[in-house]
N, C-alpha and C. Protein backbone atom coordinates (compact mmCIF):
# COMPACT_ATOMS: atom_id res chain seq x y z
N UNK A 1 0.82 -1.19 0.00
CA UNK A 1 0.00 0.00 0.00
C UNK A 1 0.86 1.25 0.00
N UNK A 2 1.92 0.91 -0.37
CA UNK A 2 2.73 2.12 -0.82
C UNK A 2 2.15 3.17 -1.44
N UNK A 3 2.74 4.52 -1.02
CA UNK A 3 2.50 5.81 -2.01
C UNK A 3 0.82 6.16 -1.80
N UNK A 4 0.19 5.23 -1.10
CA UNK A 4 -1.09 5.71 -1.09
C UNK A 4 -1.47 6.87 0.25
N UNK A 5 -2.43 7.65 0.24
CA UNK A 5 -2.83 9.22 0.76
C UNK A 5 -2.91 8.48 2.32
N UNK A 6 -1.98 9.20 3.25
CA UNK A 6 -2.84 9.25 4.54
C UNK A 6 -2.68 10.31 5.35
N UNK A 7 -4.19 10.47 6.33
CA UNK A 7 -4.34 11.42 7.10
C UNK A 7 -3.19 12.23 7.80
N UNK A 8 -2.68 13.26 8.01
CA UNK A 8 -1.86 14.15 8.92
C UNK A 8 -1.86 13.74 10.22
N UNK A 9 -3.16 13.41 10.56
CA UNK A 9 -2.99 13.90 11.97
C UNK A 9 -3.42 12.28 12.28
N UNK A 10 -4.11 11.43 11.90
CA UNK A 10 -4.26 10.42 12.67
C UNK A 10 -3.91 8.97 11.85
N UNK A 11 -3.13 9.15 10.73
CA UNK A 11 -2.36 8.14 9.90
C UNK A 11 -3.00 7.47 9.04
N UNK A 12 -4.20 7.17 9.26
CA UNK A 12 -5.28 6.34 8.18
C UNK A 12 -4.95 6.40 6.66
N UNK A 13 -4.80 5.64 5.87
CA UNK A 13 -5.46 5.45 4.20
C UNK A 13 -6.52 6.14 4.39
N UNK A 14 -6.63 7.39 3.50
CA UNK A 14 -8.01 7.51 3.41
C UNK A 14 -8.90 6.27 2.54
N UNK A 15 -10.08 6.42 2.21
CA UNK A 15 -11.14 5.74 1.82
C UNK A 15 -11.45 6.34 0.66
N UNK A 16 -12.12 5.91 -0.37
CA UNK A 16 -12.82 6.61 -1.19
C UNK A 16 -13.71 7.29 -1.27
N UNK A 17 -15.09 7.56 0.21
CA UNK A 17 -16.03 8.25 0.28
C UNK A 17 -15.89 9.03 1.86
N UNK A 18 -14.59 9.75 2.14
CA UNK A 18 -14.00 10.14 2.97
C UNK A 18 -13.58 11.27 2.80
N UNK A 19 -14.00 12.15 3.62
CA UNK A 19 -14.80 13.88 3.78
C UNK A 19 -12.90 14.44 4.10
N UNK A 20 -12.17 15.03 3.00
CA UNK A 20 -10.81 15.25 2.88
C UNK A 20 -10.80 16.70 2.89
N UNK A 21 -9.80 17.61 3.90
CA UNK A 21 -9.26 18.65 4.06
C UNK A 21 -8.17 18.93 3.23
N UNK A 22 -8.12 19.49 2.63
CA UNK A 22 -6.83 19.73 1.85
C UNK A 22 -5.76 20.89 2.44
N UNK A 23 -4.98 21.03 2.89
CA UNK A 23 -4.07 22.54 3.45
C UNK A 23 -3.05 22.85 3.29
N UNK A 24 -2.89 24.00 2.84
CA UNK A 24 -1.71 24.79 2.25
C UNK A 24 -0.57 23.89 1.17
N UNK A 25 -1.86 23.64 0.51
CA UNK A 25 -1.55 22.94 -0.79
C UNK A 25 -0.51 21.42 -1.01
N UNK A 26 -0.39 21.21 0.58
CA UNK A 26 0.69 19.78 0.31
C UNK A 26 0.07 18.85 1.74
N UNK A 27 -0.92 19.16 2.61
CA UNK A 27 -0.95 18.24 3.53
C UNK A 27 -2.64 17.77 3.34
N UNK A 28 -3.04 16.66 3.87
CA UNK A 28 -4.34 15.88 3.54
C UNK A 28 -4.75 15.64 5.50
N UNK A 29 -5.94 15.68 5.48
CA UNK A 29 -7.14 15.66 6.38
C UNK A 29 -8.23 15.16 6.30
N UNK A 30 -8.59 14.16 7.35
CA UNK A 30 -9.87 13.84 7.49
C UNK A 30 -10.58 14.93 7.98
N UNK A 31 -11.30 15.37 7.59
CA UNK A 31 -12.21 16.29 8.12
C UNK A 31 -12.74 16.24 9.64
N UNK A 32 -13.08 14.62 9.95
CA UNK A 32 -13.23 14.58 11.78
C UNK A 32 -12.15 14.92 12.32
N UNK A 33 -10.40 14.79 11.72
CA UNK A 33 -9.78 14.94 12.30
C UNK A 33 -9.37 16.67 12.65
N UNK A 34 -10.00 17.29 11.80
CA UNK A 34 -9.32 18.49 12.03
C UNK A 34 -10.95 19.76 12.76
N UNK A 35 -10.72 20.49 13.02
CA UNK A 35 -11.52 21.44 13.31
C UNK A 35 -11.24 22.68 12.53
N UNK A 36 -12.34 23.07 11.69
CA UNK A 36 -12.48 24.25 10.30
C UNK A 36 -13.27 25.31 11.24
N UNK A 37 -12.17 26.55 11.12
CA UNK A 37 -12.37 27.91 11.22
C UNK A 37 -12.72 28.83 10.43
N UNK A 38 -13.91 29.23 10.15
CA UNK A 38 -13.90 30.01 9.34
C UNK A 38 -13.01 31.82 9.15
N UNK A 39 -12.01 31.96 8.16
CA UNK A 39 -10.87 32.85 8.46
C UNK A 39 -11.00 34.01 6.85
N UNK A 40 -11.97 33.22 5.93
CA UNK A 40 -11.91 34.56 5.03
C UNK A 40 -13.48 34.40 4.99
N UNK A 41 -13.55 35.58 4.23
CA UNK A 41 -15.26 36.02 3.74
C UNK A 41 -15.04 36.70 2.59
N UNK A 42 -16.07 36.33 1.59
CA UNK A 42 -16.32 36.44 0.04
C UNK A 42 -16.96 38.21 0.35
N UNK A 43 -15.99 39.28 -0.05
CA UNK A 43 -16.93 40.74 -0.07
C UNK A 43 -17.60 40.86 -1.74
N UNK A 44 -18.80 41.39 -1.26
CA UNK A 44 -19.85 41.45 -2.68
C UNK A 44 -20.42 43.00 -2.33
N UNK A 45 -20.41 43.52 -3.33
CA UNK A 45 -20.98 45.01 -3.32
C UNK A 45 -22.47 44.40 -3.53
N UNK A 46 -23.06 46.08 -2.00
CA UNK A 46 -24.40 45.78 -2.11
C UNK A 46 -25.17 46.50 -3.38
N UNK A 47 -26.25 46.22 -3.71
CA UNK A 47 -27.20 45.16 -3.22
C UNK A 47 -26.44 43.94 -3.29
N UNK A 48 -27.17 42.46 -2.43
CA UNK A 48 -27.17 41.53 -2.28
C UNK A 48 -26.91 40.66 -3.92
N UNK A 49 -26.79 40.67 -4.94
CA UNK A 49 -26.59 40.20 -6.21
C UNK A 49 -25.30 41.20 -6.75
N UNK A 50 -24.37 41.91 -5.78
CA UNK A 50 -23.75 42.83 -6.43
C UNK A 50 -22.04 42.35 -6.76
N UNK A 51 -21.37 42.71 -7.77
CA UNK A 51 -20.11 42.63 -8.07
C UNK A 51 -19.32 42.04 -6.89
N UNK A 52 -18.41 40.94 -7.03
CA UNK A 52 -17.33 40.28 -6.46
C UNK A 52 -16.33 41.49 -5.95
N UNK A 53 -15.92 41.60 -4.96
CA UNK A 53 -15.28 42.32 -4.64
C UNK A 53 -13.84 41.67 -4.24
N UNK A 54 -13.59 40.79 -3.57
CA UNK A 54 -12.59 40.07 -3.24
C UNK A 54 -12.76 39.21 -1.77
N UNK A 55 -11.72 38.94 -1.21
CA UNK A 55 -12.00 38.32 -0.02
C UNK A 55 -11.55 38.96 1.38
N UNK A 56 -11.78 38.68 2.25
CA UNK A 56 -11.31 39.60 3.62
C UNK A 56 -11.17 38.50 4.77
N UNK A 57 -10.13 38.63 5.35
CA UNK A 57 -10.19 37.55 6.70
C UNK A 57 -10.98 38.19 7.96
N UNK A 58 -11.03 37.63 8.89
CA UNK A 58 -11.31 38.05 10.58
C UNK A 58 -10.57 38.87 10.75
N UNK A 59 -9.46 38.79 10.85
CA UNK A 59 -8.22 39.97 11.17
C UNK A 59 -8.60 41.24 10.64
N UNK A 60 -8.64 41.10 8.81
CA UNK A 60 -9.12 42.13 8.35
C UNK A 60 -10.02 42.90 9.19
N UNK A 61 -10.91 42.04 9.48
CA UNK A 61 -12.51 42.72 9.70
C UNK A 61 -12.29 43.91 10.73
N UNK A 62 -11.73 43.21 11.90
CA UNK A 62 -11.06 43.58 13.15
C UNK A 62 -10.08 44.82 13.48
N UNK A 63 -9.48 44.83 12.44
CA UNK A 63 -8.38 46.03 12.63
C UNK A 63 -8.33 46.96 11.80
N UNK A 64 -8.98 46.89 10.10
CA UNK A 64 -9.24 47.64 9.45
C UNK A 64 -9.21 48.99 9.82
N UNK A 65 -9.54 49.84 10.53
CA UNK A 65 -9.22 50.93 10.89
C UNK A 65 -7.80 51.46 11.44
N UNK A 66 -7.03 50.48 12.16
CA UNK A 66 -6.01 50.62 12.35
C UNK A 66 -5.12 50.34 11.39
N UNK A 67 -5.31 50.53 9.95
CA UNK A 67 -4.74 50.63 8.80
C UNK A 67 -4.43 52.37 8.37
N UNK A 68 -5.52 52.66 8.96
CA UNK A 68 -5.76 54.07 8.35
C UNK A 68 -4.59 54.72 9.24
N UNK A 69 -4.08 55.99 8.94
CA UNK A 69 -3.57 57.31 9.39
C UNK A 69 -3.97 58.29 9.46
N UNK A 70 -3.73 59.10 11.17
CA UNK A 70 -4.96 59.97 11.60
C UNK A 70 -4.93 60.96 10.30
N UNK A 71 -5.87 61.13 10.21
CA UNK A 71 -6.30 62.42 9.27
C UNK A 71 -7.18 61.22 7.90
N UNK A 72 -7.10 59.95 7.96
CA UNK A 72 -7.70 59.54 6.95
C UNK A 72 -9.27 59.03 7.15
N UNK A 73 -9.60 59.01 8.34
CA UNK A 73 -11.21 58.79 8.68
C UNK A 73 -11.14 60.19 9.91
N UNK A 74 -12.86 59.85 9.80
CA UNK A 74 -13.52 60.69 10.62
C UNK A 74 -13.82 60.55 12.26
N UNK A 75 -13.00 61.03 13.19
CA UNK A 75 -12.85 61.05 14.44
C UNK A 75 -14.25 60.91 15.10
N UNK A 76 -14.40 60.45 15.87
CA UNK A 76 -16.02 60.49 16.82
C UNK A 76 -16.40 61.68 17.12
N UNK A 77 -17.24 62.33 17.01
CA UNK A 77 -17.89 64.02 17.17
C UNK A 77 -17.53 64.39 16.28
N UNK A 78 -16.65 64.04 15.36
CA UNK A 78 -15.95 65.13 14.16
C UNK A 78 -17.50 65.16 13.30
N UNK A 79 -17.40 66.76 12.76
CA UNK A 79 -18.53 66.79 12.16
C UNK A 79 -18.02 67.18 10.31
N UNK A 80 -18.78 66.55 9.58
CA UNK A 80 -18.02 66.46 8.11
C UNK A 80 -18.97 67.97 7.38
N UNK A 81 -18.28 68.43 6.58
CA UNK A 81 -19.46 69.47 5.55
C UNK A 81 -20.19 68.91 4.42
């Protein structure tokens, strides 16, 4: 049984009807074996049917503002014309 696929984390042959993780393009997963985080999100301009925009992680979501430099958004009370 040489050369044939097995799990990362818990050694198995996979099977032929066996729910496979694939990650960072060179390692294989049973899917029970691993636990899936969800870490990007598909952005779509609204409306809801609108243009692909690209993708964004958690992190993104999270710190996005701390990208900016003061003077590039609008301060809390700041009032705009």
């Amino acid at each position: 049984m040489e050369g044939m696929k097995k799990c990362g984390s818990c050694g198995e042959i996979f099977k032929e009807f066996d729910n496979i993780v694939f990650v960072n393009e060179q390692d294989y997963f049973h899917e029970s074996c691993v636990v899936l985080v969800p870490v990007e999100y598909a952005v779509f301009a609204k409306p809801k049917d609108g243009d692909f925009l690209g993708t964004s992680s958690a992190d993104d979501l999270e710190v996005a503002l701390l990208m900016f430099d003061e003077g590039e958004y609008i301060e809390e009370g700041e009032v705009t014309e």
